[in-house]
C-alpha atoms as a PDB file:
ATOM      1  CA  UNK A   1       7.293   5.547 -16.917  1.00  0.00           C
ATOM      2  CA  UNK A   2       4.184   6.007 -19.230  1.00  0.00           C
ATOM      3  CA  UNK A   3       1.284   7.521 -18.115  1.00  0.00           C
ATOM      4  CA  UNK A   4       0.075   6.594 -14.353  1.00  0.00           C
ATOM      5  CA  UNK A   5       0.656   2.879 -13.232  1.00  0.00           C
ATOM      6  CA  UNK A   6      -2.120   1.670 -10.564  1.00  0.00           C
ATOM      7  CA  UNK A   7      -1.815  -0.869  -8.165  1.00  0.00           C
ATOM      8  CA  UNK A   8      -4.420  -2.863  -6.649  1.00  0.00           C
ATOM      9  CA  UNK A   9      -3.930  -4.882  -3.291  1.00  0.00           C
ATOM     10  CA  UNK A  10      -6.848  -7.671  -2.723  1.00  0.00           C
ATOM     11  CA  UNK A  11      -7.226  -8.781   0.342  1.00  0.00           C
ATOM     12  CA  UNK A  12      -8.602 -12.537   1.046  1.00  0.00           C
ATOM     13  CA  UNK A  13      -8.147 -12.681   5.032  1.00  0.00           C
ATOM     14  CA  UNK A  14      -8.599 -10.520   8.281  1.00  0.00           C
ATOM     15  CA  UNK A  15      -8.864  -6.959   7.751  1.00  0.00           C
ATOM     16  CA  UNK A  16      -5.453  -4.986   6.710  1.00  0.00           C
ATOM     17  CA  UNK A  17      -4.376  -1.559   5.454  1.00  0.00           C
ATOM     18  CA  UNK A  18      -1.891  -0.857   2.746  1.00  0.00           C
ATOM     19  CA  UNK A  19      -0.013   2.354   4.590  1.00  0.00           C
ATOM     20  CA  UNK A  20       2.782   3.887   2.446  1.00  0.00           C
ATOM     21  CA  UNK A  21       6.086   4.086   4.664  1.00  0.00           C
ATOM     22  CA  UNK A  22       7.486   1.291   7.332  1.00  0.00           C
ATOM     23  CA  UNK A  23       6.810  -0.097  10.815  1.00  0.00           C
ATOM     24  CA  UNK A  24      10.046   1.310  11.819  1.00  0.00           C
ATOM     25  CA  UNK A  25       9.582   5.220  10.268  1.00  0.00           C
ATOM     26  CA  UNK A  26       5.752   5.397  10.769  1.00  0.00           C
ATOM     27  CA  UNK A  27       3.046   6.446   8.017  1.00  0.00           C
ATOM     28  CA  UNK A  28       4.772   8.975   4.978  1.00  0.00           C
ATOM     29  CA  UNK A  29       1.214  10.544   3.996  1.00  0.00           C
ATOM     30  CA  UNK A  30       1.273   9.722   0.334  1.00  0.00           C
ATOM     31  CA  UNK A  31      -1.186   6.874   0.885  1.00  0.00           C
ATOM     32  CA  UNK A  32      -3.462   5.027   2.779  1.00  0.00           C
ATOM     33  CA  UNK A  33      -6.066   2.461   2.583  1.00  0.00           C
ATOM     34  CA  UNK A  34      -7.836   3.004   5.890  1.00  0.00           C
ATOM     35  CA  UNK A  35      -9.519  -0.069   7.162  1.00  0.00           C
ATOM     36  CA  UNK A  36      -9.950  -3.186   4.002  1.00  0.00           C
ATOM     37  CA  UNK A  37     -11.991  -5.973   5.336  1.00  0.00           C
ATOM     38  CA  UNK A  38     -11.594  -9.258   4.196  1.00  0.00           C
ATOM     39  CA  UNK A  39     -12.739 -10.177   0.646  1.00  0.00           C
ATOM     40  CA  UNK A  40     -11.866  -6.533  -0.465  1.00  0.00           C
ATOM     41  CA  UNK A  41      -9.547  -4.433  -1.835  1.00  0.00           C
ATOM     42  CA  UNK A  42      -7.718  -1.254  -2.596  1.00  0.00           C
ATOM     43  CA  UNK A  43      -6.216   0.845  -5.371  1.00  0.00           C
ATOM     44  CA  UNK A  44      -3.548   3.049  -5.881  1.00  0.00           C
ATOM     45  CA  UNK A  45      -2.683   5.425  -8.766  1.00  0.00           C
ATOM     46  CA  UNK A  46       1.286   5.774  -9.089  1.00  0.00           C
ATOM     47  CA  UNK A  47       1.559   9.541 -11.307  1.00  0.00           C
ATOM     48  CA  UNK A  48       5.390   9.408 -10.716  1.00  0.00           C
ATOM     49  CA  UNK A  49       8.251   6.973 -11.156  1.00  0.00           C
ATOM     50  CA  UNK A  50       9.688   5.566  -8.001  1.00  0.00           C
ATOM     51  CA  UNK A  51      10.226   3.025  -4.728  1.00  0.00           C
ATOM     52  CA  UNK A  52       7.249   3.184  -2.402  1.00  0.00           C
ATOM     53  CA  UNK A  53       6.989   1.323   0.681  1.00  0.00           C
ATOM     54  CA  UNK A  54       4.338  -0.171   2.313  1.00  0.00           C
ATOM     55  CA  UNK A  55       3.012  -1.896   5.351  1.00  0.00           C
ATOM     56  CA  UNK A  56      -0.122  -3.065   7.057  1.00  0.00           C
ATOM     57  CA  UNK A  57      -1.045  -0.620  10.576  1.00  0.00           C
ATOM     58  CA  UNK A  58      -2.896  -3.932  12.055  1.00  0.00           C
ATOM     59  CA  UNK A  59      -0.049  -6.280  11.423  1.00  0.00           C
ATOM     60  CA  UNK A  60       3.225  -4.309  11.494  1.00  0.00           C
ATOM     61  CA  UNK A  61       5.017  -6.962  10.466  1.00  0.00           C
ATOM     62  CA  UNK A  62       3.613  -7.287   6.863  1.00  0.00           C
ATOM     63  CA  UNK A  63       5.414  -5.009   4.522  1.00  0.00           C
ATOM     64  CA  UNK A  64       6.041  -4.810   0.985  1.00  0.00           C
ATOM     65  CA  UNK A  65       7.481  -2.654  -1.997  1.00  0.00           C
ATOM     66  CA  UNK A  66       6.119  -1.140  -5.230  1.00  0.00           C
ATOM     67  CA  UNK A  67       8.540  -0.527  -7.557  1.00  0.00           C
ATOM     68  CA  UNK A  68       7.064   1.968 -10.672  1.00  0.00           C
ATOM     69  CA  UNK A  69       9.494   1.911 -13.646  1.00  0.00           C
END
């Protein structure tokens, strides 16, 4: 990894939150978005190298990965 690697979520429907851990383990506490209403969106500054997952609080069922190389 070089330097820090941000990632930004947009969000073009309902509100969502980008919550670092999974539905099944609960929040991890190294981020969270808090509320982002439709038409915004939310940043993220990666300072380490690593697999983070994520997943919306609203809609349980919407998870993802970053992967920071």
């Amino acid at each position: 990894m070089t330097g820090v690697q941000t990632c930004a979520l947009p969000i073009y429907t309902a509100a969502h939150t980008a919550t670092a851990g999974t539905a099944t383990n609960g929040p991890s506490d190294v981020w969270d978005s808090g509320l982002i209403m439709a038409g915004s969106s939310f940043s993220h500054t990666f300072e380490a190298a690593g697999t983070f997952d994520y997943f919306c609080m609203v809609h349980p069922w919407m998870s993802g990965v970053v992967i920071i190389r």
